[in-house]
Protein backbone atom coordinates (compact mmCIF):
# COMPACT_ATOMS: atom_id res chain seq x y z
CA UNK A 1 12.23 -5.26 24.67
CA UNK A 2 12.63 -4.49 21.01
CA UNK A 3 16.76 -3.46 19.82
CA UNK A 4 16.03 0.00 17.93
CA UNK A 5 18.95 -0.64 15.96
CA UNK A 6 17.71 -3.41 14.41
CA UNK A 7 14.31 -1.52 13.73
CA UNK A 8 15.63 1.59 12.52
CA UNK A 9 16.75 0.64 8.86
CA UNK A 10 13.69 -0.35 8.49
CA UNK A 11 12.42 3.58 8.51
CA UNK A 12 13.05 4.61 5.07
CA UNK A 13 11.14 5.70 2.32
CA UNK A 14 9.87 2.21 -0.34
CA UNK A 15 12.58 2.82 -3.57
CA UNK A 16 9.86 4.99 -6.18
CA UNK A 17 11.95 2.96 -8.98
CA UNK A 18 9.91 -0.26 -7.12
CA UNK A 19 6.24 1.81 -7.36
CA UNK A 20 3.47 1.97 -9.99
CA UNK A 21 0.44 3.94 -9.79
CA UNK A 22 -3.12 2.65 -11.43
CA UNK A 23 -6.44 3.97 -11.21
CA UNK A 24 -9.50 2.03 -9.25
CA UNK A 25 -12.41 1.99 -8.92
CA UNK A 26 -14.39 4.48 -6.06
CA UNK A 27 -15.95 1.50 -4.49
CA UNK A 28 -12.41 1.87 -2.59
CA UNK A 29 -14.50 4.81 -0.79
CA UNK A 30 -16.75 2.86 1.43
CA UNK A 31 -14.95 0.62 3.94
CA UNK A 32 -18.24 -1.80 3.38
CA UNK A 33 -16.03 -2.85 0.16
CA UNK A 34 -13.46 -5.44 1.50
CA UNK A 35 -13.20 -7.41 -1.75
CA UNK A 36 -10.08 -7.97 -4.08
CA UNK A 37 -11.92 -5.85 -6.72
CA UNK A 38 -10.89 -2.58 -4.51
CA UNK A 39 -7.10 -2.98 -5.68
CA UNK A 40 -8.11 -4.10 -9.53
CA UNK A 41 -7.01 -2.22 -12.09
CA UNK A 42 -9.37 0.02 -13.80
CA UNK A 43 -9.80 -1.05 -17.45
């Protein structure tokens, strides 16, 4: 059995100071795409 106490601080939102944002590419919209080039950057 699994402590909740020790899993709750783990429910919080990711710090946004941590997060960046970059466009890609729509081949992201077909789950036949499972390649690294889903997550590259768009240039």
């Amino acid at each position: 059995m699994l402590d909740s106490a020790k899993l709750l601080p783990l429910l919080k939102p990711y710090p946004p100071e941590q997060m960046e944002f970059y466009l890609v590419s729509q081949i992201v919209n077909s789950p036949a795409n499972n390649t690294p080039d889903c997550a590259a950057p768009l240039t």
